[in-house]
C-alpha atoms as a PDB file:
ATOM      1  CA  UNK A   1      92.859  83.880 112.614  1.00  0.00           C
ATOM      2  CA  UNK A   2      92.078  85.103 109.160  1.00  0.00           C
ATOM      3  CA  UNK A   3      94.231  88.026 107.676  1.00  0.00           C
ATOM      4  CA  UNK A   4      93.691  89.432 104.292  1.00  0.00           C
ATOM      5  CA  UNK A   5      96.261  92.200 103.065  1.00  0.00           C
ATOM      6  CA  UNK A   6      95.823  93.843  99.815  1.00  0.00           C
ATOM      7  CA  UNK A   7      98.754  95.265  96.990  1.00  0.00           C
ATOM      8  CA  UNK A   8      99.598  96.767  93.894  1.00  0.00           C
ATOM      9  CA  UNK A   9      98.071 100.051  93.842  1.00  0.00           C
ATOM     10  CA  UNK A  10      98.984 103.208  92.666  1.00  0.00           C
ATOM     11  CA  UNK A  11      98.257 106.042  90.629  1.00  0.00           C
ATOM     12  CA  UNK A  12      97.796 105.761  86.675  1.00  0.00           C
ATOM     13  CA  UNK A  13      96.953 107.129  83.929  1.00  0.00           C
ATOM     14  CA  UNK A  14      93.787 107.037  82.493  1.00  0.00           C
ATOM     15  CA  UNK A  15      93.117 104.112  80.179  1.00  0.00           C
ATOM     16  CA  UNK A  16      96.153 102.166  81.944  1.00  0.00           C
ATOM     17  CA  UNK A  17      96.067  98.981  83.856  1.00  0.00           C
ATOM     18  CA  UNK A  18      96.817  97.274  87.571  1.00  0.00           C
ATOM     19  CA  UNK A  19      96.146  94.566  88.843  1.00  0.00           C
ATOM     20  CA  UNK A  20      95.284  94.095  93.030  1.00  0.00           C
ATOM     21  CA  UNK A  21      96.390  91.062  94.864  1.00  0.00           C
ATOM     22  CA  UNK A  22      94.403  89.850  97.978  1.00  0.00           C
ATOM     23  CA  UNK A  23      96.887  87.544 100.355  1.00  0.00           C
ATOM     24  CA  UNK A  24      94.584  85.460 102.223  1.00  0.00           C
ATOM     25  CA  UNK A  25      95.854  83.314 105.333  1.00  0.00           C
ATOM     26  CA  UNK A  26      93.990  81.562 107.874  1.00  0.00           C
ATOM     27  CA  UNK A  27      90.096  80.857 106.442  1.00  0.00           C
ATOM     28  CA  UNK A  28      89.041  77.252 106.988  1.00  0.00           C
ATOM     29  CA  UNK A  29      85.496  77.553 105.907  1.00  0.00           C
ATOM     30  CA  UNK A  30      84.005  74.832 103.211  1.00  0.00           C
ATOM     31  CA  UNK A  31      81.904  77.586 101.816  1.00  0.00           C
ATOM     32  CA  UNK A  32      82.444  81.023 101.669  1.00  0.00           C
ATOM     33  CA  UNK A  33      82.879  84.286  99.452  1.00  0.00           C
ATOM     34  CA  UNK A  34      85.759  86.389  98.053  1.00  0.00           C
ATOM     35  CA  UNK A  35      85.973  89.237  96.395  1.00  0.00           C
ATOM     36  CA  UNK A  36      86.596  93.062  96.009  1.00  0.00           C
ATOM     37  CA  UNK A  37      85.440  96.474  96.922  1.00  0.00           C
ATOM     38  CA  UNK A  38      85.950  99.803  96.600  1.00  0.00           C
ATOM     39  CA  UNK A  39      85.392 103.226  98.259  1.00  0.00           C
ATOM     40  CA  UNK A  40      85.936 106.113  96.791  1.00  0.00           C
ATOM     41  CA  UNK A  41      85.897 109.871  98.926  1.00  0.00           C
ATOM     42  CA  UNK A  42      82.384 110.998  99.949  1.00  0.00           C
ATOM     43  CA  UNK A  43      80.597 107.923  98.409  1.00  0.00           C
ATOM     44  CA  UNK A  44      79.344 104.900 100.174  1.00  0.00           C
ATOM     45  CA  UNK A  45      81.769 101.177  99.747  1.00  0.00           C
ATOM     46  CA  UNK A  46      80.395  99.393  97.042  1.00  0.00           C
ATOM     47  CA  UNK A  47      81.044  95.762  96.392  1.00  0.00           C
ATOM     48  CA  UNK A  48      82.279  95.067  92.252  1.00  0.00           C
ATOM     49  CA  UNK A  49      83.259  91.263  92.137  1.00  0.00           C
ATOM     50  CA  UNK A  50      83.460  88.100  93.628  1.00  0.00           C
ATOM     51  CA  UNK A  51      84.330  84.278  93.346  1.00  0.00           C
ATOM     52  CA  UNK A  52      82.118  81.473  95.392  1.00  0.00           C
ATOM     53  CA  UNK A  53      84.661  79.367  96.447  1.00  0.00           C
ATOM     54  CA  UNK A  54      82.369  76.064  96.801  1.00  0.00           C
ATOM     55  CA  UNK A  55      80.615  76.617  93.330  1.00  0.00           C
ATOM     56  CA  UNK A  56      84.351  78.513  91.285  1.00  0.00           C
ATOM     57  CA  UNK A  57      81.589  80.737  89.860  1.00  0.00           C
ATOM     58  CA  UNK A  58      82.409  84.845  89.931  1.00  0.00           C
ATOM     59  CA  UNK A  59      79.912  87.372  90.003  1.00  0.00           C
ATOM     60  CA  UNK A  60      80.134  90.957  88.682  1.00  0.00           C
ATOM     61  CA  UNK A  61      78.389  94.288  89.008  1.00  0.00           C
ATOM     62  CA  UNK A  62      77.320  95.338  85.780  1.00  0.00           C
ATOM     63  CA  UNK A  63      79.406  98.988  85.883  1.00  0.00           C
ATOM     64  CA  UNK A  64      82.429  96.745  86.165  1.00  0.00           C
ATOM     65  CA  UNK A  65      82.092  94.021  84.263  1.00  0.00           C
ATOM     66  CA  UNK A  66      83.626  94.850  80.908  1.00  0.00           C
ATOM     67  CA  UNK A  67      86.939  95.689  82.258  1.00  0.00           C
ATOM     68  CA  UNK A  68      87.526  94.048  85.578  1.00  0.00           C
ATOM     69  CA  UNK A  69      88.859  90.441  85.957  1.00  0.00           C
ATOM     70  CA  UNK A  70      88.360  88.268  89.110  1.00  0.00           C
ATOM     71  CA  UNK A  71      90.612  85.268  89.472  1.00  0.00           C
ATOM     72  CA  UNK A  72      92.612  83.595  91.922  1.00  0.00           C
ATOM     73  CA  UNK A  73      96.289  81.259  92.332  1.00  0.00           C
ATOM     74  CA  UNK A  74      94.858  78.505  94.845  1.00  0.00           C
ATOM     75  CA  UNK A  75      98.075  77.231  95.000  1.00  0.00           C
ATOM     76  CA  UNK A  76      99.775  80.817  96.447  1.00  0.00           C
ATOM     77  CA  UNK A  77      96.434  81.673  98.626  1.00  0.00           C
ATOM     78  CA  UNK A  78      96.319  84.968  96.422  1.00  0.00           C
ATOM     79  CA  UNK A  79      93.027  86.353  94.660  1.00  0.00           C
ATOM     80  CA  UNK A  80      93.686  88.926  91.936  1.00  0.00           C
ATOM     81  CA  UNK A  81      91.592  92.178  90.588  1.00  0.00           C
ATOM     82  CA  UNK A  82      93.330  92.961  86.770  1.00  0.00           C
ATOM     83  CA  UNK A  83      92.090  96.202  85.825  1.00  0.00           C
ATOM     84  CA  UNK A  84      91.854  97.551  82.188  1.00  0.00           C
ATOM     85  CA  UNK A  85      90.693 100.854  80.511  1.00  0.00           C
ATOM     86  CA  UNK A  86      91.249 102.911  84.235  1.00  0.00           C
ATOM     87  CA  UNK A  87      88.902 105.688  84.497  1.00  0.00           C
ATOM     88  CA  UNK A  88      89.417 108.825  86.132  1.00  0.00           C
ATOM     89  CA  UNK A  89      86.097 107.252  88.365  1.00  0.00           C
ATOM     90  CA  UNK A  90      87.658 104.421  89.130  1.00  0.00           C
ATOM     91  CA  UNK A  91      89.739 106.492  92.202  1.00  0.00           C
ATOM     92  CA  UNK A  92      89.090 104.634  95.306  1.00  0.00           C
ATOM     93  CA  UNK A  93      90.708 102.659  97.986  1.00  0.00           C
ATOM     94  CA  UNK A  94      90.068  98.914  96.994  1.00  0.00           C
ATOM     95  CA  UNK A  95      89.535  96.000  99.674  1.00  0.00           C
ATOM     96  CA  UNK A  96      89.595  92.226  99.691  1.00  0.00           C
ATOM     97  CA  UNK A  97      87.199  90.540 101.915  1.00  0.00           C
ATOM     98  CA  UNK A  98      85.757  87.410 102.732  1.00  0.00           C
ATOM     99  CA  UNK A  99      82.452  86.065 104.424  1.00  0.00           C
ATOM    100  CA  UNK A 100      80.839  82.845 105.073  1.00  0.00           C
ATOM    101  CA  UNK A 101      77.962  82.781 102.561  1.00  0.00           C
ATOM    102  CA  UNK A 102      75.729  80.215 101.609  1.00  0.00           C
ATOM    103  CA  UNK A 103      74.793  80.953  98.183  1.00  0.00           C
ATOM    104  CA  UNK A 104      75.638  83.429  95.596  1.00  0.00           C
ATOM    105  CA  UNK A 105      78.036  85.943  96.415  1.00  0.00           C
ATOM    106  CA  UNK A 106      76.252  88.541  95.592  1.00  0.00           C
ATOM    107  CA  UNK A 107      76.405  92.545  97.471  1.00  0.00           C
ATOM    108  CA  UNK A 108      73.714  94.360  99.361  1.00  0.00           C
ATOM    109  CA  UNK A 109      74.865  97.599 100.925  1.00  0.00           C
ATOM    110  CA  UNK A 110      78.427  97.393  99.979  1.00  0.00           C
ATOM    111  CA  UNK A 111      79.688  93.923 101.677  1.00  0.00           C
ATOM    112  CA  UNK A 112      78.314  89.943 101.343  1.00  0.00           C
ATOM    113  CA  UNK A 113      74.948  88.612 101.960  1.00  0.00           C
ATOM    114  CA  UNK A 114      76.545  86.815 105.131  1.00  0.00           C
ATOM    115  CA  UNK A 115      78.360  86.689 108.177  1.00  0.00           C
ATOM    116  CA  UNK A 116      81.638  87.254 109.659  1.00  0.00           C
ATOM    117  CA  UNK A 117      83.034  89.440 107.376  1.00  0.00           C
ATOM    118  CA  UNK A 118      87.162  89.674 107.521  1.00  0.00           C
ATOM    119  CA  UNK A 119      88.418  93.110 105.679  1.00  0.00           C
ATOM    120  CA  UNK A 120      92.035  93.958 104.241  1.00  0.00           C
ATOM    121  CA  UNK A 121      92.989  97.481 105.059  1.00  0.00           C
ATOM    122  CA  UNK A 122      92.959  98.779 101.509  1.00  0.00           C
ATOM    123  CA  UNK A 123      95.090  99.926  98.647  1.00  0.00           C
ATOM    124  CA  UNK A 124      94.658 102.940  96.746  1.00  0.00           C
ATOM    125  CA  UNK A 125      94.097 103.610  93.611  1.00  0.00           C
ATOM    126  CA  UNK A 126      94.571 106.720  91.849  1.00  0.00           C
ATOM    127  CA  UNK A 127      93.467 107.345  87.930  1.00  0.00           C
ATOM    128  CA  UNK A 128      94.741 111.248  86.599  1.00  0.00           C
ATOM    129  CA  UNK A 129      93.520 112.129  83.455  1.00  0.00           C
END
């Protein structure tokens, strides 16, 4: 049974930091995808990074790639998010999830180009001016 549960969010100021952990128990699969998502109120889920486990390449969308930071402690089973320069924008719940994807780990409609998707159940994040 695979169980992802996400942590450290809260509300900030802008221009602050957090960083997310992503506990993840329970996946046996040689090739898969990780990675992180966010939905804020009234907009659709939107995928913003990942790591390909069989390749150890990330992948970023290009509105979050100057101040987010995928990475992950293999040896703990965790997967981090750090977060710099927090915008006001930025206010969403965030999820971990993880699919079974052969290839890049790329997003189409706000999760993985793949199957079985497991989701955490969020942790929110809060940016005040």
């Amino acid at each position: 049974q695979v169980q992802l549960m996400e942590s450290g969010g809260g509300s900030v100021q802008a221009g602050g930091s957090l960083r997310l952990s992503c506990e993840v128990s329970g996946y046996s699969y040689s090739s898969y995808c990780i990675g992180w998502f966010r939905q804020a109120r009234g907009k659709l889920r939107e995928g913003l990074a990942s790591i390909n486990a069989e390749r150890g390449t990330t992948y970023y969308v290009a509105f979050v790639k100057d101040r987010f930071t995928i990475s992950q402690n293999s040896a703990k089973n965790i997967m981090y998010l750090q977060m710099n320069d927090l915008k006001p924008e930025d206010t969403a719940m965030y999820y971990c999830a993880v699919a079974r994807v052969f290839g890049d780990c790329t997003f189409d409609d706000g999760e993985f180009r793949g199957a079985g998707h497991v989701w955490g159940h969020g942790t929110q994040v809060t940016v005040h001016a």
